[in-house]
Protein backbone atom coordinates (compact mmCIF):
# COMPACT_ATOMS: atom_id res chain seq x y z
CA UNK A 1 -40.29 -6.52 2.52
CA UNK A 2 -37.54 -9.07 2.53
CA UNK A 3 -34.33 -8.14 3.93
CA UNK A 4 -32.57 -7.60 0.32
CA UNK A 5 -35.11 -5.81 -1.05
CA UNK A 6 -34.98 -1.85 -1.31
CA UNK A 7 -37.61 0.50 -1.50
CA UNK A 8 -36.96 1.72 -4.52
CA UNK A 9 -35.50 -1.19 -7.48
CA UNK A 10 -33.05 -0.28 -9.54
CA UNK A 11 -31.55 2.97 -7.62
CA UNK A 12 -29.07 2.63 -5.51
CA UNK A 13 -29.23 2.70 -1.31
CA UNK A 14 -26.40 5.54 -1.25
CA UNK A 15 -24.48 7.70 -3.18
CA UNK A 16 -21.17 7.85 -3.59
CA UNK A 17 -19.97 11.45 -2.95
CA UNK A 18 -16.49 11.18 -2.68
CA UNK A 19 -14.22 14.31 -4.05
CA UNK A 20 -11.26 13.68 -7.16
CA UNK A 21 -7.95 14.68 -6.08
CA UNK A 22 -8.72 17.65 -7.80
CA UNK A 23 -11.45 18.61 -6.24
CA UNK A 24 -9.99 18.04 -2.73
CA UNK A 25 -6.70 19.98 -3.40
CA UNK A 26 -9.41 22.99 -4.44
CA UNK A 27 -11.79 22.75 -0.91
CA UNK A 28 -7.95 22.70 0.52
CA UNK A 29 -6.88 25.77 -1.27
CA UNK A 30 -10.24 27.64 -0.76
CA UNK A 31 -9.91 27.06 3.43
CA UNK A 32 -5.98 27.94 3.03
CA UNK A 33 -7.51 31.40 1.13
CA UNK A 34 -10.07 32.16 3.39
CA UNK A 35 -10.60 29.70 6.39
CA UNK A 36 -10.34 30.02 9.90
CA UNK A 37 -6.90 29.59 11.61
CA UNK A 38 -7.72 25.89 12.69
CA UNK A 39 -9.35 25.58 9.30
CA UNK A 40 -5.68 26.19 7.84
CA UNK A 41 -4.23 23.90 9.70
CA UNK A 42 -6.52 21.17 8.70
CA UNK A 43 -6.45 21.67 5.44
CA UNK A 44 -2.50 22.38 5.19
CA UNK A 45 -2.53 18.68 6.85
CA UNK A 46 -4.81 17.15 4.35
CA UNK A 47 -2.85 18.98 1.94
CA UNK A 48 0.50 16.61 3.16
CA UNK A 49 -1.74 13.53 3.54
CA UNK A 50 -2.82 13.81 -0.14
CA UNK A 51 0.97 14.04 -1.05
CA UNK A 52 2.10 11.41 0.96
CA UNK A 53 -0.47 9.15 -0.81
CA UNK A 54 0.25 10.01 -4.00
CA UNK A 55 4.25 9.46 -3.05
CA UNK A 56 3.19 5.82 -1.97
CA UNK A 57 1.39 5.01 -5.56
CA UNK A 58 3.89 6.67 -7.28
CA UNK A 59 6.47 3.97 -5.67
CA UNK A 60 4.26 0.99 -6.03
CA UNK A 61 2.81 0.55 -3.07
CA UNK A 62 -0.95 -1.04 -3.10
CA UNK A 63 -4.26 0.67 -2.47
CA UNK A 64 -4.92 -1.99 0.42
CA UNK A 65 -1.41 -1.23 1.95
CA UNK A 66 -2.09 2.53 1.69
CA UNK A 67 -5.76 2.16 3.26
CA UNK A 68 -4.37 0.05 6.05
CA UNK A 69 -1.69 2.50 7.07
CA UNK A 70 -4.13 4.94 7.22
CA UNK A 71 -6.23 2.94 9.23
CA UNK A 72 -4.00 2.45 11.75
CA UNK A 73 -3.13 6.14 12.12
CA UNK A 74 -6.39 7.01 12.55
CA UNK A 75 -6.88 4.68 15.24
């Protein structure tokens, strides 16, 4: 099989399964309800993250310059 052929034409080789905002803030509420103490506090942070993000787009700054900040805290 050649190198850009899949095993299966037509499907796709993965599956995008990436939450909405929506359903993020909802996993983040359900741990804040009933998670674990260091479950809290990771989902209070993602909590902030999400709002900081949403802060950024709201004042026009770009999807690239968002993903590259967050890059670079994560590194």
């Amino acid at each position: 099989m050649a190198a850009n052929e899949t095993w299966n034409p037509g499907v796709p080789d993965s599956i995008d399964l990436t939450p909405t905002w929506e359903t993020a803030a909802r996993i983040y509420a359900a741990v804040l309800e009933n998670g674990t103490t260091e479950g809290k506090t990771s989902a209070l942070a993602g909590l902030l993250e999400m709002g900081r993000i949403l802060d950024q787009f709201n004042q026009g700054v770009s999807r690239e310059d968002i993903q590259a900040t967050r890059r670079a805290n994560n590194a």
